[in-house]
N, C-alpha and C. Protein backbone atom coordinates (compact mmCIF):
# COMPACT_ATOMS: atom_id res chain seq x y z
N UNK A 1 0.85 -1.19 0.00
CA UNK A 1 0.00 0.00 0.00
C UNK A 1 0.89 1.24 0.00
N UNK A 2 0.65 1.97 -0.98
CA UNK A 2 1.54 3.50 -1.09
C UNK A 2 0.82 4.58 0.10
N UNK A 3 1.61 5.26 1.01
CA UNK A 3 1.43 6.18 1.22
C UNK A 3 1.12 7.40 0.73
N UNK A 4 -0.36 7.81 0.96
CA UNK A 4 -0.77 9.17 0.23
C UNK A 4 0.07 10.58 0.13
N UNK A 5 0.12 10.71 -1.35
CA UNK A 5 0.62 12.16 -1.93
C UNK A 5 0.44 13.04 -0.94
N UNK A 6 1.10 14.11 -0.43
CA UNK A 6 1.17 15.10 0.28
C UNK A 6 -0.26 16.02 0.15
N UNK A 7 -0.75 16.47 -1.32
CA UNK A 7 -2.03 17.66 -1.74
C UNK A 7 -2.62 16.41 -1.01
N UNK A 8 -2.89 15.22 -1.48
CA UNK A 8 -4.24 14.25 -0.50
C UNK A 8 -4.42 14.97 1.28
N UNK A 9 -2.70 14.08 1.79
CA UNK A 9 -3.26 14.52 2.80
C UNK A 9 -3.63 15.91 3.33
N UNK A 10 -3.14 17.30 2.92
CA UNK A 10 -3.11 18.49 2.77
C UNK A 10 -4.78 18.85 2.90
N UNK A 11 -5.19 18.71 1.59
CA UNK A 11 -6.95 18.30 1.77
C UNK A 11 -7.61 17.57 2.26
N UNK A 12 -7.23 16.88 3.08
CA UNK A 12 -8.20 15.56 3.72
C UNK A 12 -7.94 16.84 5.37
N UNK A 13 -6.35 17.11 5.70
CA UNK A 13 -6.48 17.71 7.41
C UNK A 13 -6.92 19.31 6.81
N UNK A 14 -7.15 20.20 5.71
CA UNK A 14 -7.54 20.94 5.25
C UNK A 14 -9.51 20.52 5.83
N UNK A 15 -10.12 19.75 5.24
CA UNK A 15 -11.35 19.83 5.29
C UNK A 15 -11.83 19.56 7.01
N UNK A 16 -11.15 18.66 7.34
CA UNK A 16 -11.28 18.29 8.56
C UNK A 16 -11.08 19.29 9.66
N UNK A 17 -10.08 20.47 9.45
CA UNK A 17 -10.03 21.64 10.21
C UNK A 17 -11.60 22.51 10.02
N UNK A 18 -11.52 22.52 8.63
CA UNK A 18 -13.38 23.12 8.43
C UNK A 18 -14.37 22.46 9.09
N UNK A 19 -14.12 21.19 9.42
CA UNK A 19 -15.61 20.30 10.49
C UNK A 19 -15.33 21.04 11.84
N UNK A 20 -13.84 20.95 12.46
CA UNK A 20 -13.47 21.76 13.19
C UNK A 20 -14.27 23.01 13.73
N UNK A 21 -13.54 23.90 12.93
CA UNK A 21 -14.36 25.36 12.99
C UNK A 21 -15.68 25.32 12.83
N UNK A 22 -16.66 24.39 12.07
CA UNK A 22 -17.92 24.36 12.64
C UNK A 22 -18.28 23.82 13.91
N UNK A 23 -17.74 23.07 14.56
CA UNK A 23 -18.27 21.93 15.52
C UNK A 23 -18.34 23.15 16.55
N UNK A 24 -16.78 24.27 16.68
CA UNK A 24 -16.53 24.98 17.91
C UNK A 24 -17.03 26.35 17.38
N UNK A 25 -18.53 26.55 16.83
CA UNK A 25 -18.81 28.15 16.42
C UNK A 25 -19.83 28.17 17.80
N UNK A 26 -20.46 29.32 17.81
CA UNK A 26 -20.93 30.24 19.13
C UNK A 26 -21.82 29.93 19.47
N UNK A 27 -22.53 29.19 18.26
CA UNK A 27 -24.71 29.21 18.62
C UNK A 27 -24.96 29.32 19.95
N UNK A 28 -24.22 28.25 20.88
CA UNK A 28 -24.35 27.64 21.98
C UNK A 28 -23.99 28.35 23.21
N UNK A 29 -23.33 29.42 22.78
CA UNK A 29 -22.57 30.27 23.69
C UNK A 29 -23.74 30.95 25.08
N UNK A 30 -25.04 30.60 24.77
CA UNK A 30 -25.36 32.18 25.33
C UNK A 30 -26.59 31.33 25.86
N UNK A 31 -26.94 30.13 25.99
CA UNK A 31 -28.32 29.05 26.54
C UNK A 31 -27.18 29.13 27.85
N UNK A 32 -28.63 28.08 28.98
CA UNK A 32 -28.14 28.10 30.22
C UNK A 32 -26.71 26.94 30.38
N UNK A 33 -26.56 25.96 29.29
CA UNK A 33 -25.87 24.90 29.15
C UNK A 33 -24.42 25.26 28.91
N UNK A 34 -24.18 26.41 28.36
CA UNK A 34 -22.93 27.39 27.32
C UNK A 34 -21.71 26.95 28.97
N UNK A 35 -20.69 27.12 28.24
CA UNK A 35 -19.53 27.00 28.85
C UNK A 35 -19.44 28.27 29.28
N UNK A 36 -18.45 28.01 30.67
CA UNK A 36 -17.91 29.15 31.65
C UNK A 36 -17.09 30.97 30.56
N UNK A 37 -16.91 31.12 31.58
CA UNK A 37 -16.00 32.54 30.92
C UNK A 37 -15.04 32.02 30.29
N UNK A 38 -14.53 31.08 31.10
CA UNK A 38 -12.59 30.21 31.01
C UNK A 38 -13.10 29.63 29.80
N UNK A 39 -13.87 28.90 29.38
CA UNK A 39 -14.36 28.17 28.66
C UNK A 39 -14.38 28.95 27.21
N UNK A 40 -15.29 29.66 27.44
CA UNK A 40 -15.12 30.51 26.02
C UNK A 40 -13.74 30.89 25.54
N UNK A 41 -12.87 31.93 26.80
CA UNK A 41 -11.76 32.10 26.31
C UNK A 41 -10.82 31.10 25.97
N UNK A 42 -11.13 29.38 26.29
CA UNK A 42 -10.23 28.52 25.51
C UNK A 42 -10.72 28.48 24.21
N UNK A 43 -11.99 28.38 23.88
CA UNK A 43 -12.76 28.29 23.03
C UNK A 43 -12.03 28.87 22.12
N UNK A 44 -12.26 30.48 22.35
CA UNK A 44 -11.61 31.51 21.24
C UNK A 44 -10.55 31.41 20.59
N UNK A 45 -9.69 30.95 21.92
CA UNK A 45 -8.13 30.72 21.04
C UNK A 45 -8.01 29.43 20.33
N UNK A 46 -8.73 27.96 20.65
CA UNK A 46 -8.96 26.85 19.85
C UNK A 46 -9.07 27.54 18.46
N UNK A 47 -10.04 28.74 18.24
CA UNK A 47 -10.71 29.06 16.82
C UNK A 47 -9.52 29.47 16.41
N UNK A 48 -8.91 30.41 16.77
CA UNK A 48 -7.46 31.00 16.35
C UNK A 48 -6.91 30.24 15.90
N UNK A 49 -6.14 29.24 16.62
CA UNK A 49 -5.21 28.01 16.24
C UNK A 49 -5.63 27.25 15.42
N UNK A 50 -7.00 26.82 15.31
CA UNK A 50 -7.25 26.27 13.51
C UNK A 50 -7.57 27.26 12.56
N UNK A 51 -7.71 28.40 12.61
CA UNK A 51 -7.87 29.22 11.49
C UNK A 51 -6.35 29.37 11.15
N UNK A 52 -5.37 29.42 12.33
CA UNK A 52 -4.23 29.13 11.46
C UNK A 52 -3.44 28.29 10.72
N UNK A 53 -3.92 27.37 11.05
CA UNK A 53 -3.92 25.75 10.55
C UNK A 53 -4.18 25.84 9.11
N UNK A 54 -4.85 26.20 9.35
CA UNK A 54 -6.23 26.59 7.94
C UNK A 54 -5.20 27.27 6.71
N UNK A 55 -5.06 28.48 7.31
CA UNK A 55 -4.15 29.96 6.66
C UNK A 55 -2.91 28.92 6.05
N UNK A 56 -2.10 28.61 7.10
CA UNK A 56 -1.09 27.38 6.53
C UNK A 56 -1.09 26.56 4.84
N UNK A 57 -2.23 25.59 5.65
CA UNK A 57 -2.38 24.47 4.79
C UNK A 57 -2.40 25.42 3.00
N UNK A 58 -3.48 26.09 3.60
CA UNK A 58 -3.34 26.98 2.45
C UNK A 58 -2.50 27.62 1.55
N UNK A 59 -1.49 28.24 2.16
CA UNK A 59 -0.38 28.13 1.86
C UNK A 59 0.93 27.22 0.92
N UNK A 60 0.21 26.33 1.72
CA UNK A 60 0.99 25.22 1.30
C UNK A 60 0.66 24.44 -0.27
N UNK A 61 -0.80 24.82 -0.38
CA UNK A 61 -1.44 24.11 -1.51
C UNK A 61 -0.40 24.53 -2.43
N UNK A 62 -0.61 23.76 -4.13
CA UNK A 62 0.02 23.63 -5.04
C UNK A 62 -0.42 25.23 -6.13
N UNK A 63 0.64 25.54 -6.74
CA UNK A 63 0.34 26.61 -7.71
C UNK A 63 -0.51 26.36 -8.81
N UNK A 64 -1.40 26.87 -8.44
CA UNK A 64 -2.26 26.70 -10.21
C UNK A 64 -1.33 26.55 -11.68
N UNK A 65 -1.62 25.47 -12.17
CA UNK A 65 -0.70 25.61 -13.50
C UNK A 65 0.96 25.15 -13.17
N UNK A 66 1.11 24.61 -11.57
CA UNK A 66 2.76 24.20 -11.60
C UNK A 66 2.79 22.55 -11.87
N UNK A 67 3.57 22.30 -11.75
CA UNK A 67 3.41 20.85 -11.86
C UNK A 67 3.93 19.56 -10.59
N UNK A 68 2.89 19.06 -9.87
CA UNK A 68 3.67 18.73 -8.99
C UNK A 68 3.69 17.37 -9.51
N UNK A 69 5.44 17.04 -8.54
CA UNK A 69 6.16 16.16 -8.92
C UNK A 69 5.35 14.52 -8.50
């Protein structure tokens, strides 16, 4: 079994950061059930740290029109 091309895995932890950032958005923030103060503020920075994840991967993707090897 070959180990997957780099763009595979790139887009596979690419999309999976997007389930991410939905799973941890706010709806929930503000019912009687919503997490503490502390809570949110881990919350917030969780969002940070995969939006940079995100910004990255992005980065990283392949040039339109290059040719990868």
């Amino acid at each position: 079994m070959n180990a997957p091309a780099f763009e595979e895995v790139r887009q596979r932890t690419y999309d999976v950061l997007a389930k991410v950032q939905e799973k941890l958005r706010s709806d929930w923030l503000y019912d009687d059930q919503g997490p503490s103060h502390e809570q949110v503020e881990a919350l917030d920075e969780a969002r940070k740290h995969v939006a940079a994840a995100r910004a990255a991967l992005r980065k990283a993707a392949p040039v339109p029109g290059s040719v990868v090897p």
